[in-house]
N, C-alpha and C. Protein backbone atom coordinates (compact mmCIF):
# COMPACT_ATOMS: atom_id res chain seq x y z
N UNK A 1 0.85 -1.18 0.00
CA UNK A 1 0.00 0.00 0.00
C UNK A 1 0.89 1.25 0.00
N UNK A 2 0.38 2.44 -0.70
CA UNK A 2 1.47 3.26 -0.80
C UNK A 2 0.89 4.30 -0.11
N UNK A 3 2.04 4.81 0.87
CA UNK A 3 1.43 6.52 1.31
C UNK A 3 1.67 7.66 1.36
N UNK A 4 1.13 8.25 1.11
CA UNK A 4 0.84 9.50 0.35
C UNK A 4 1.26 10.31 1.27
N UNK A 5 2.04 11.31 1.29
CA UNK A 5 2.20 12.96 2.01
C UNK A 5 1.47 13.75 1.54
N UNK A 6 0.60 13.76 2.02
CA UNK A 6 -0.28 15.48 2.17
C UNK A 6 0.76 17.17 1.37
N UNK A 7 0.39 17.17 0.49
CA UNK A 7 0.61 18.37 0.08
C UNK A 7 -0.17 19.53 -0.56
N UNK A 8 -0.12 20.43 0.16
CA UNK A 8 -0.84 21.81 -1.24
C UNK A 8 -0.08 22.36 -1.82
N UNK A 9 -0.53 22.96 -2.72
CA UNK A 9 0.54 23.76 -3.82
C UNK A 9 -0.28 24.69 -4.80
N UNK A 10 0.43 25.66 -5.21
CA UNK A 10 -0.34 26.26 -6.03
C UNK A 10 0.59 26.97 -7.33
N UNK A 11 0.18 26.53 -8.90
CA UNK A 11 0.60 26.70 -9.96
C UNK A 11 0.59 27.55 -10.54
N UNK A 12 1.38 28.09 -11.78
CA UNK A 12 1.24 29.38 -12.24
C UNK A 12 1.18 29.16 -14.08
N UNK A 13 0.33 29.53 -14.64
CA UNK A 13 0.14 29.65 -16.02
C UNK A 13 0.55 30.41 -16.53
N UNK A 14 2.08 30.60 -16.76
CA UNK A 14 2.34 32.13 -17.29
C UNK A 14 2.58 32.67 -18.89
N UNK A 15 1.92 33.08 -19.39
CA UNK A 15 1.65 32.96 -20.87
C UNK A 15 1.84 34.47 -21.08
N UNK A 16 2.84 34.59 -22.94
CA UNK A 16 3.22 35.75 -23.33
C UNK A 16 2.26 36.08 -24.31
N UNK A 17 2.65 37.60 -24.49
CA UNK A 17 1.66 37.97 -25.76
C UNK A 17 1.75 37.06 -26.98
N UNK A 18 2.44 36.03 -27.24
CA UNK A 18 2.05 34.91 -28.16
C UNK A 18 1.14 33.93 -27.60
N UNK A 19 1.01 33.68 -26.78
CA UNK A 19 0.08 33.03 -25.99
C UNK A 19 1.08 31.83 -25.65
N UNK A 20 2.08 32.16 -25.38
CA UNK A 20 3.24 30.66 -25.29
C UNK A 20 3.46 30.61 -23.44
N UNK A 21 3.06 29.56 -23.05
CA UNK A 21 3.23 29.32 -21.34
C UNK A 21 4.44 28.57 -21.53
N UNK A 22 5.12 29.18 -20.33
CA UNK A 22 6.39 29.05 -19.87
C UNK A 22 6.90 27.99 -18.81
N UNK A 23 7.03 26.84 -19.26
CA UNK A 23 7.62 25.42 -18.47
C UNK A 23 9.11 25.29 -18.19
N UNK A 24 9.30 24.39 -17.11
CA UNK A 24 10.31 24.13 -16.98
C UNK A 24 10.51 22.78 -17.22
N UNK A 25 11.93 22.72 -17.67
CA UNK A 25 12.11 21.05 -17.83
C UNK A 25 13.19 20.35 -16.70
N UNK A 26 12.36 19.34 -16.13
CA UNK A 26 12.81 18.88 -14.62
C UNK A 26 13.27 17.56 -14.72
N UNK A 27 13.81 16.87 -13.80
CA UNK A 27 13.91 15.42 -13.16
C UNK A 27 13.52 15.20 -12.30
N UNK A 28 13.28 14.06 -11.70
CA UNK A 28 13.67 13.27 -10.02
C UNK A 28 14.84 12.99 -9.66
N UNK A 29 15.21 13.60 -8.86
CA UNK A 29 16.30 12.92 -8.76
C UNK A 29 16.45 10.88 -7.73
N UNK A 30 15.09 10.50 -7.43
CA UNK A 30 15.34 9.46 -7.62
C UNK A 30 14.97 8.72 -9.09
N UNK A 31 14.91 9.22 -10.02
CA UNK A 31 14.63 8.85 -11.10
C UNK A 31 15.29 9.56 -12.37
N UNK A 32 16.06 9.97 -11.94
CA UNK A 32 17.43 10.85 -13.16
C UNK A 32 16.90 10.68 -14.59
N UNK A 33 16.09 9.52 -15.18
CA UNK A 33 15.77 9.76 -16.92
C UNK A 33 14.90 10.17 -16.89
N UNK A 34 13.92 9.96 -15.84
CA UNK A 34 12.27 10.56 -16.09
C UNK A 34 12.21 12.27 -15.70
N UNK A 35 12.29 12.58 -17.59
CA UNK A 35 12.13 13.72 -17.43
C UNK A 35 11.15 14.45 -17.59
N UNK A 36 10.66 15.65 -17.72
CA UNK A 36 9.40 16.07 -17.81
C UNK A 36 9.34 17.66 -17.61
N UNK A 37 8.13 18.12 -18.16
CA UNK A 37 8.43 19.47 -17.85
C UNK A 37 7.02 20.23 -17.44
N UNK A 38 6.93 20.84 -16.50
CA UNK A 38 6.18 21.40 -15.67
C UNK A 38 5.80 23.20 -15.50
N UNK A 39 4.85 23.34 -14.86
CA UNK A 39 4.93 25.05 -14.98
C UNK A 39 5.41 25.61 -13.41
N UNK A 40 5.97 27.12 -13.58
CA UNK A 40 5.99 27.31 -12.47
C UNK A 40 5.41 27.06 -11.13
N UNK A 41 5.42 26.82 -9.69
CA UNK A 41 4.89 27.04 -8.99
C UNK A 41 5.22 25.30 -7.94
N UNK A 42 4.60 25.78 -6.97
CA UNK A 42 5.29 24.79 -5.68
C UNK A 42 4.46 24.61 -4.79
N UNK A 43 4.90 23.92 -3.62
CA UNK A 43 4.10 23.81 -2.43
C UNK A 43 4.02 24.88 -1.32
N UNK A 44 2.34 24.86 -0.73
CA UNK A 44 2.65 25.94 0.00
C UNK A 44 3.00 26.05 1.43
N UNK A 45 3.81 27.03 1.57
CA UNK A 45 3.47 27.57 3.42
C UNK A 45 3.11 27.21 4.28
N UNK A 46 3.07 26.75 5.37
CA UNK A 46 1.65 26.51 6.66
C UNK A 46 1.01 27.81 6.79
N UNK A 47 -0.09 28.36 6.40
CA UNK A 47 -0.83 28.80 6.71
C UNK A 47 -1.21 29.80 5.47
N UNK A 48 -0.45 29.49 4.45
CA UNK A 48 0.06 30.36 3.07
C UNK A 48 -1.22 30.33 2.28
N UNK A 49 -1.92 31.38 1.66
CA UNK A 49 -2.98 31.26 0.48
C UNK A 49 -2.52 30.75 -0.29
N UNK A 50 -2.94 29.94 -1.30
CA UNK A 50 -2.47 29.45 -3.04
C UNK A 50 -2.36 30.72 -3.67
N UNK A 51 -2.71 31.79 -3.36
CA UNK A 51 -2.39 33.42 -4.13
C UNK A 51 -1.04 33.50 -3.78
N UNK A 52 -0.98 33.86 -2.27
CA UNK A 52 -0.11 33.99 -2.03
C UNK A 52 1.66 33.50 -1.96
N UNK A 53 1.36 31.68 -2.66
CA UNK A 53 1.96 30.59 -2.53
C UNK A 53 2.41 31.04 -4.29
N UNK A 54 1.51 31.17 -4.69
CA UNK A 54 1.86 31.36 -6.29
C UNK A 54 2.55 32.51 -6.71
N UNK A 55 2.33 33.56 -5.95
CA UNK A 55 3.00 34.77 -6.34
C UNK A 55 4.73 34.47 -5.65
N UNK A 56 4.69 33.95 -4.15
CA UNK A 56 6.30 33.46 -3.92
C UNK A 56 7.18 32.73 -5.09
N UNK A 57 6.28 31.67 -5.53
CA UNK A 57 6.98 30.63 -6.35
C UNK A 57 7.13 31.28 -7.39
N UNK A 58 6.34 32.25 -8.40
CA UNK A 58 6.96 32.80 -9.33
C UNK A 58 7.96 33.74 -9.06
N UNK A 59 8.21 34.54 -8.14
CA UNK A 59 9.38 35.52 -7.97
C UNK A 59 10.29 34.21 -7.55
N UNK A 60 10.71 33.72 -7.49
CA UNK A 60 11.53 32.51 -6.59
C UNK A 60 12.29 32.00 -7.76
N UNK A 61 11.18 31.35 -8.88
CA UNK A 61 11.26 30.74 -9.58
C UNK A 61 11.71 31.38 -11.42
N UNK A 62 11.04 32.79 -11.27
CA UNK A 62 11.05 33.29 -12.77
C UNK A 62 11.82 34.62 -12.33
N UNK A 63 11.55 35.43 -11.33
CA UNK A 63 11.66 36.42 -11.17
C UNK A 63 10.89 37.72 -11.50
N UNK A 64 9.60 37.22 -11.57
CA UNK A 64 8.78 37.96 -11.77
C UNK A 64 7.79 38.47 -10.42
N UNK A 65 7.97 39.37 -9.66
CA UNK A 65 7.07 40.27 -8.64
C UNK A 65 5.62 40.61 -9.19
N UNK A 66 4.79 39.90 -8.26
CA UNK A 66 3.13 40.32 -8.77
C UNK A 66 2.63 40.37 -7.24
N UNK A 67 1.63 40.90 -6.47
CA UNK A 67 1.05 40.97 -5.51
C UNK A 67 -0.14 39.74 -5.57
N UNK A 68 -0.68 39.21 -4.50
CA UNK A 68 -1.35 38.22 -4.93
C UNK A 68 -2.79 38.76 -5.29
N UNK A 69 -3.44 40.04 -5.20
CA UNK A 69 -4.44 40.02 -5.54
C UNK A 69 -4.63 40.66 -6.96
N UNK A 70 -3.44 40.75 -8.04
CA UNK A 70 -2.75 40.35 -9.20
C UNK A 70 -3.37 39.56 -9.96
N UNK A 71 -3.26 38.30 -8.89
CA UNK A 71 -4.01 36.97 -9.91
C UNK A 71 -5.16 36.43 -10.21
N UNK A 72 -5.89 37.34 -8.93
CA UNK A 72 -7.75 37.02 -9.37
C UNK A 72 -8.07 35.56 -9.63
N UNK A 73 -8.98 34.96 -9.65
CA UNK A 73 -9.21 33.08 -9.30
C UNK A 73 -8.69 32.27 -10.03
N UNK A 74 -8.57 31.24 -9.15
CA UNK A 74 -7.88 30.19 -9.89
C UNK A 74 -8.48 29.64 -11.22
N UNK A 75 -7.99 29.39 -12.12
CA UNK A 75 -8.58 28.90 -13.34
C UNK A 75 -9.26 27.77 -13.58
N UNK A 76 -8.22 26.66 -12.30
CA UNK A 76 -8.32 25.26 -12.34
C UNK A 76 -7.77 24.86 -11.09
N UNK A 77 -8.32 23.17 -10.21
CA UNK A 77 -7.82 23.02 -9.67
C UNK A 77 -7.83 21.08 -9.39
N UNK A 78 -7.57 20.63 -9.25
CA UNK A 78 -6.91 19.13 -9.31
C UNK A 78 -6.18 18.48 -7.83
N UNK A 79 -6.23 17.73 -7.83
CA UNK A 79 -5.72 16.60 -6.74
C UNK A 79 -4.74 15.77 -7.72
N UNK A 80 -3.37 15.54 -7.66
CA UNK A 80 -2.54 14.46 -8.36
C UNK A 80 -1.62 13.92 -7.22
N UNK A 81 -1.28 13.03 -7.43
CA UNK A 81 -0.90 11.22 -6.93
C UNK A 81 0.89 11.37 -7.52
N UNK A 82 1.68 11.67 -6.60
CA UNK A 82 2.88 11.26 -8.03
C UNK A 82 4.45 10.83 -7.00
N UNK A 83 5.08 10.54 -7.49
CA UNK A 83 6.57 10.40 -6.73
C UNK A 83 7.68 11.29 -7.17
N UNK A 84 8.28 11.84 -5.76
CA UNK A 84 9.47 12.52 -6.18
C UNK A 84 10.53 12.30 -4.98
N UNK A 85 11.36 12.08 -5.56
CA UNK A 85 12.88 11.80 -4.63
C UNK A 85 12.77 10.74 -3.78
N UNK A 86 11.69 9.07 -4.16
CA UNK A 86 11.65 8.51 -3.04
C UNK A 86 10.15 8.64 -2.53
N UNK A 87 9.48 10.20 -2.51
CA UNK A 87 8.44 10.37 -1.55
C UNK A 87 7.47 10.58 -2.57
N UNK A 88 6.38 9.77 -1.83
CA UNK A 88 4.78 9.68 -3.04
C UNK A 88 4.03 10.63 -2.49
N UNK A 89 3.65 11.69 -2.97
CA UNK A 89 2.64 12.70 -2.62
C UNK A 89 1.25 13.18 -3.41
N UNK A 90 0.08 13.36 -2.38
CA UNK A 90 -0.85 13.59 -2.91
C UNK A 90 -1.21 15.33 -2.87
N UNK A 91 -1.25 15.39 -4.11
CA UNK A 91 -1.19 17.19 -3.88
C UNK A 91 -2.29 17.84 -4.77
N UNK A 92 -2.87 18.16 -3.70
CA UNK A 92 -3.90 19.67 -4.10
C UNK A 92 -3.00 20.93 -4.45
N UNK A 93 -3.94 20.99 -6.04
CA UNK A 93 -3.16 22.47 -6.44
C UNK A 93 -4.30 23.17 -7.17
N UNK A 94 -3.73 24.64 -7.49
CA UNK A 94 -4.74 25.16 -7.85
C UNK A 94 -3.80 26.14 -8.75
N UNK A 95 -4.27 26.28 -10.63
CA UNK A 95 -3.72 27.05 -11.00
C UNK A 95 -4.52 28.16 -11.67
N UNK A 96 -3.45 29.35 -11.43
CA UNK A 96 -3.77 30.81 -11.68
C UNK A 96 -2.75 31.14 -13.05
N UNK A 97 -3.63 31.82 -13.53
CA UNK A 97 -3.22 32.64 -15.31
C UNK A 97 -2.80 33.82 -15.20
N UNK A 98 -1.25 33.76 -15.61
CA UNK A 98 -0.77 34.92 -15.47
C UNK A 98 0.01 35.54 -17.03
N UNK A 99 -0.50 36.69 -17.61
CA UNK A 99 -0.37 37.03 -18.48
C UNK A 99 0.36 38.17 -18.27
N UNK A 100 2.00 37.90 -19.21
CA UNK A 100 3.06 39.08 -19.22
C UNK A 100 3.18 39.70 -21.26
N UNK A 101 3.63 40.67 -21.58
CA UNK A 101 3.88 40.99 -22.86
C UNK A 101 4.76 39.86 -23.09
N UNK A 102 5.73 39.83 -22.35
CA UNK A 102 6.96 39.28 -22.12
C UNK A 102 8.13 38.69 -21.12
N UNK A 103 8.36 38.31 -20.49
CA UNK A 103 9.54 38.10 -19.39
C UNK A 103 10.52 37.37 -19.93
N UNK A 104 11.91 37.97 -19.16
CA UNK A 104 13.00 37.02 -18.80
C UNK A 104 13.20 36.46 -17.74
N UNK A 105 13.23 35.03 -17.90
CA UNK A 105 12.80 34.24 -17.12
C UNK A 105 14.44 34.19 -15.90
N UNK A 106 14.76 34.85 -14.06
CA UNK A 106 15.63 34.70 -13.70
C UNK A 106 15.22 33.25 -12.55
N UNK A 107 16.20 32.72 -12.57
CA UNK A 107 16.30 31.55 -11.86
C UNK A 107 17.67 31.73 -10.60
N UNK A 108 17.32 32.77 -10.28
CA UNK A 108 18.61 32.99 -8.88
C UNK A 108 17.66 32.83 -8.06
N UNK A 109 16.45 32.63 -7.75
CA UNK A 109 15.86 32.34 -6.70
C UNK A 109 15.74 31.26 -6.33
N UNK A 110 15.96 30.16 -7.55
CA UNK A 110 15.63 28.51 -7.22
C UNK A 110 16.72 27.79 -5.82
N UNK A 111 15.82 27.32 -5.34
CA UNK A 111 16.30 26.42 -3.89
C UNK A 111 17.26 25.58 -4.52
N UNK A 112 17.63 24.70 -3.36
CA UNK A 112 18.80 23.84 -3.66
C UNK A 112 18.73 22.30 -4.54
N UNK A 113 16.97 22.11 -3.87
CA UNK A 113 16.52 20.79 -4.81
C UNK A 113 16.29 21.38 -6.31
N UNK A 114 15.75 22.73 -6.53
CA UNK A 114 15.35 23.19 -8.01
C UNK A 114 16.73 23.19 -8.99
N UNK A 115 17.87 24.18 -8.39
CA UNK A 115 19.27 23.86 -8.95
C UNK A 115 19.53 22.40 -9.63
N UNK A 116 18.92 21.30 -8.86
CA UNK A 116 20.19 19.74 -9.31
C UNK A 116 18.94 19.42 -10.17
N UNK A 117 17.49 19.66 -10.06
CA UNK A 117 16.48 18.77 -10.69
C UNK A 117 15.79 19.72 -11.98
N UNK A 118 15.95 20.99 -12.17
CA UNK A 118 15.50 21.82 -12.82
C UNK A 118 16.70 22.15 -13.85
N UNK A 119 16.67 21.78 -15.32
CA UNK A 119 17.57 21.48 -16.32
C UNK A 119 17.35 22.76 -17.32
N UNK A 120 16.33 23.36 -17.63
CA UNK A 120 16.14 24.58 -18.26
C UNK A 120 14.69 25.00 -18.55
N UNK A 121 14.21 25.59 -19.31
CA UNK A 121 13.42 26.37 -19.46
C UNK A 121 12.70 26.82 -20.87
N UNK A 122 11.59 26.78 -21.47
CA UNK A 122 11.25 27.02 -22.65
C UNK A 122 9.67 27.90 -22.99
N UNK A 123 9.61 28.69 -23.67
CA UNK A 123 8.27 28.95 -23.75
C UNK A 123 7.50 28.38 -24.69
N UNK A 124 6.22 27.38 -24.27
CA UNK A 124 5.62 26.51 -24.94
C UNK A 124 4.68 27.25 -25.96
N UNK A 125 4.10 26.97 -27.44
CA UNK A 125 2.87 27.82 -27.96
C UNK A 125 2.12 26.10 -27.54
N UNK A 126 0.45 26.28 -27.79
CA UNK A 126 -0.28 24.97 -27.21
C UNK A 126 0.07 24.03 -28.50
N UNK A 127 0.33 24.37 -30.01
CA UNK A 127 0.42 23.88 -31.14
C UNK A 127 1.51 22.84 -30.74
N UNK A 128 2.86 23.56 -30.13
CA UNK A 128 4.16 22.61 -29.74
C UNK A 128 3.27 21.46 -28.62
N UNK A 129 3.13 21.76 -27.53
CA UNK A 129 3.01 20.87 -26.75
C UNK A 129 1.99 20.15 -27.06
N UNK A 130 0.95 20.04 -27.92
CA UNK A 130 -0.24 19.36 -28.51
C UNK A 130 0.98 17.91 -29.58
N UNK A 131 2.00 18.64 -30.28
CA UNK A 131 2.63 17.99 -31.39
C UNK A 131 3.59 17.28 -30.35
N UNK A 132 4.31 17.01 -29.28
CA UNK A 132 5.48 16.77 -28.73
C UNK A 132 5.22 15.43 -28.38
N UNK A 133 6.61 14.94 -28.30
CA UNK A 133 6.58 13.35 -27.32
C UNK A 133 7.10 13.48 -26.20
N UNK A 134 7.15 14.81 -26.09
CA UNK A 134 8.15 14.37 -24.35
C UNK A 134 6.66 15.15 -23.30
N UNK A 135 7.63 14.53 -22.45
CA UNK A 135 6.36 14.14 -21.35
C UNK A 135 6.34 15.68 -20.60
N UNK A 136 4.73 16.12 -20.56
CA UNK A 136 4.31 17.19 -19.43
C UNK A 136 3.24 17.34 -17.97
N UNK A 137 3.51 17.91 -17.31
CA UNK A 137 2.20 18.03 -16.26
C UNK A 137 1.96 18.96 -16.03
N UNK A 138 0.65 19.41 -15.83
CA UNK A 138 -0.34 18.13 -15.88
C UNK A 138 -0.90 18.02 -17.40
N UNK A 139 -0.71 16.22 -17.77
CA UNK A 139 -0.90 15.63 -19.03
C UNK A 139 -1.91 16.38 -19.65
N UNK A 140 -2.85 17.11 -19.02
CA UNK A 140 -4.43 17.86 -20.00
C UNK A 140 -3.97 19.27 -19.93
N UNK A 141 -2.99 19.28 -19.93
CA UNK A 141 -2.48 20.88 -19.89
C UNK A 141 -3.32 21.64 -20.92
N UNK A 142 -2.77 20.98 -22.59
CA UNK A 142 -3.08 21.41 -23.86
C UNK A 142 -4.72 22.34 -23.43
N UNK A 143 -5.42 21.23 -22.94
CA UNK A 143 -7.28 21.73 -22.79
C UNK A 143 -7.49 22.46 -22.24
N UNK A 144 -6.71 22.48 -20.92
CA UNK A 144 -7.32 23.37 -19.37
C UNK A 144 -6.31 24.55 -20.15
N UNK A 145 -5.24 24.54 -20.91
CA UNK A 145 -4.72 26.11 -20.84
C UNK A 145 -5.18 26.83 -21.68
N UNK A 146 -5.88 26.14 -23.07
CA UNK A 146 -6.43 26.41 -24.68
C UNK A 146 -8.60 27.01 -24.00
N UNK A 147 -8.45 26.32 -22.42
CA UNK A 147 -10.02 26.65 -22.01
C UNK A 147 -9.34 27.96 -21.56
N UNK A 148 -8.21 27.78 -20.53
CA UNK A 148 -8.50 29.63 -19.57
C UNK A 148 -8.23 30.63 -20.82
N UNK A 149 -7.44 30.58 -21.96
CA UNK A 149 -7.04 31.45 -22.87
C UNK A 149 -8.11 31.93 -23.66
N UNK A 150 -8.79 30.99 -23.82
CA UNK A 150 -10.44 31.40 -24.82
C UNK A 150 -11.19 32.49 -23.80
N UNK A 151 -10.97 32.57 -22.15
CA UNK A 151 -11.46 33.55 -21.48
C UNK A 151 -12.88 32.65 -20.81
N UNK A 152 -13.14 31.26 -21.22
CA UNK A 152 -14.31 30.63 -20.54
C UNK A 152 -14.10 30.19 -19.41
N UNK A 153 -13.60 30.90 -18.09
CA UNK A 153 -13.63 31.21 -16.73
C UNK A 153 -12.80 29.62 -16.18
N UNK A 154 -13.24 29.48 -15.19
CA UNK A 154 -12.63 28.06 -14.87
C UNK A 154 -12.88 26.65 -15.01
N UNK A 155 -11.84 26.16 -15.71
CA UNK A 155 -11.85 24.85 -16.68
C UNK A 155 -11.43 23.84 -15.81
């Protein structure tokens, strides 16, 4: 039987005036080939809002400063099942759409696990990641990001 650690977290959709969202491409490090690539954002705080959890992780993570009431509701939100470093966690997240003209993406904020497991960085259009074989999360990205972009509220 496998058990699960309790986690929340809260995600960030960050999409440019091309409409291209901005992933990172990661590992496990108990699992060094399984690679994959993910969007900003992390687990939160004890006592931390998912606003507030999301706006840390993007300055942390991209270097981008937003206040959390910036991000206005979550778009989407999900429960996933997954393993990292050894530890199986069940994590509630909730992601928020964040729309820049543009950013450069700085990574001097990343922690010490993001440094060894976080390999680089790309801005996705939905056309690429619809056409790709390499692996993303969350797998329905393409739908839930092609729903918040059409502007039909939360998908």
């Amino acid at each position: 039987m496998t058990v699960y650690t309790p986690r929340r977290a809260a995600r960030v959709l960050l999409v440019d005036a091309s409409d291209r969202v901005l992933l990172f491409e990661g590992s496990d490090p108990a699992r060094p080939g399984h690679r994959y690539w993910f969007t900003p954002g992390g687990g939160l705080d004890p006592g931390e809002t998912p606003a507030a959890g999301a706006v840390r992780e993007l300055a942390e993570e991209t270097g981008l400063r937003l206040a959390p009431a910036e991000l206005g509701d979550p778009v989407w939100s999900e429960t996933v099942e997954f393993p990292f470093d050894g530890v199986w966690y069940r994590q509630e997240q909730e992601f928020f759409l964040v729309r820049v003209p543009a950013w450069e993406v700085d990574t001097a904020g990343f922690n010490e696990i993001e440094q060894t497991s976080v390999h680089g960085h790309r801005w996705w259009s939905l056309g690429d990641l619809a056409g790709t074989a390499e692996r993303y999360y969350p797998p329905d990205l393409v739908a839930r990001l092609a729903g918040a972009l059409a502007g039909g509220g939360p998908c």
